[in-house]
Protein backbone atom coordinates (compact mmCIF):
# COMPACT_ATOMS: atom_id res chain seq x y z
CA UNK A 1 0.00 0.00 0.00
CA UNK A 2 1.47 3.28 -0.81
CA UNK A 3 0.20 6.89 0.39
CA UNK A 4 1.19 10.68 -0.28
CA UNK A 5 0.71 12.67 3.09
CA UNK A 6 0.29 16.64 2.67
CA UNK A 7 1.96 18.73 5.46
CA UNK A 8 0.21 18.71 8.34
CA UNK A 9 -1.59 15.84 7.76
CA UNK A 10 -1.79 12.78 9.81
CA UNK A 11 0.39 9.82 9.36
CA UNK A 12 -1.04 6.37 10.22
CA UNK A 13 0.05 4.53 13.30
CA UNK A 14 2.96 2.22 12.70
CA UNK A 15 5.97 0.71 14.18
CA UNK A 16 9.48 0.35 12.29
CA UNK A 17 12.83 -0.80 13.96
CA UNK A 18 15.55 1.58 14.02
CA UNK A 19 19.24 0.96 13.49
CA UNK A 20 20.40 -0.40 16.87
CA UNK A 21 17.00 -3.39 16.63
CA UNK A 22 15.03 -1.24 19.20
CA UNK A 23 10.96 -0.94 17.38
CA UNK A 24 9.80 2.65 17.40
CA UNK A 25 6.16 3.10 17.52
CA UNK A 26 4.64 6.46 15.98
CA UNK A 27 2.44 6.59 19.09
CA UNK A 28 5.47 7.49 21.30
CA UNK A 29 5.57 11.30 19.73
CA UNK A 30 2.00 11.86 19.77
CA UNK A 31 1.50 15.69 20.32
CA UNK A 32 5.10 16.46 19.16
CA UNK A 33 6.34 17.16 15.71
CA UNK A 34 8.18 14.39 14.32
CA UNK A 35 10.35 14.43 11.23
CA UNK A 36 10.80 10.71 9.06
CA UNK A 37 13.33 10.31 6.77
CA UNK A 38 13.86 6.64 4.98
CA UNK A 39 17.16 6.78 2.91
CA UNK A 40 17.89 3.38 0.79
CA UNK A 41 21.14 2.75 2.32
CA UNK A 42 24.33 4.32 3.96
CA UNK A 43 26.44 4.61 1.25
CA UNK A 44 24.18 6.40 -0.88
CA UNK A 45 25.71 9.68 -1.96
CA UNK A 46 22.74 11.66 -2.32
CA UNK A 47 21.46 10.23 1.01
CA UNK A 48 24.09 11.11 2.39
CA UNK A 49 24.35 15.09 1.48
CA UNK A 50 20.65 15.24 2.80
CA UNK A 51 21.43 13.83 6.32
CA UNK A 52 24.67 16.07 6.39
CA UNK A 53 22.37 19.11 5.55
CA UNK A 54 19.59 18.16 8.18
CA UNK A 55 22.50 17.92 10.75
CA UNK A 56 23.94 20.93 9.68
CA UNK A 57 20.25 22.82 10.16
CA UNK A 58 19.92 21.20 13.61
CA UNK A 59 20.01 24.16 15.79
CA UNK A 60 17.63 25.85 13.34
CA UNK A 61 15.30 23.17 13.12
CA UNK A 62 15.46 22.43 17.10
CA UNK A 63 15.03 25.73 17.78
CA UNK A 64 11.42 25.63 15.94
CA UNK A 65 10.36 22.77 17.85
């Protein structure tokens, strides 16, 4: 099943594991803004310049909440 979300708009519940085998459930960050980001793998080039620019916006993001 595939689905577009518009901003603002709700994502459905779900659970995923993350990298160190711990499952992360949506439901955890209810009320807070929560940004996902899926890249295809960690040598991926272009993945790789995105995550380097999110980390270098950090502050700027953070400081939005």
């Amino acid at each position: 099943m595939e689905s577009n979300l518009s901003i603002g708009e709700a994502a459905p519940a779900f659970t995923a594991t993350d990298w160190n085998g711990a499952d992360v459930s949506l439901e955890n960050f209810k009320g807070k803004k929560v940004w996902l980001a899926f890249f295809r793998y960690a040598s991926c080039p272009l993945c790789n310049l995105r995550v380097n620019g999110m980390i270098k916006r950090y502050e700027e993001y953070n400081s939005k909440g």
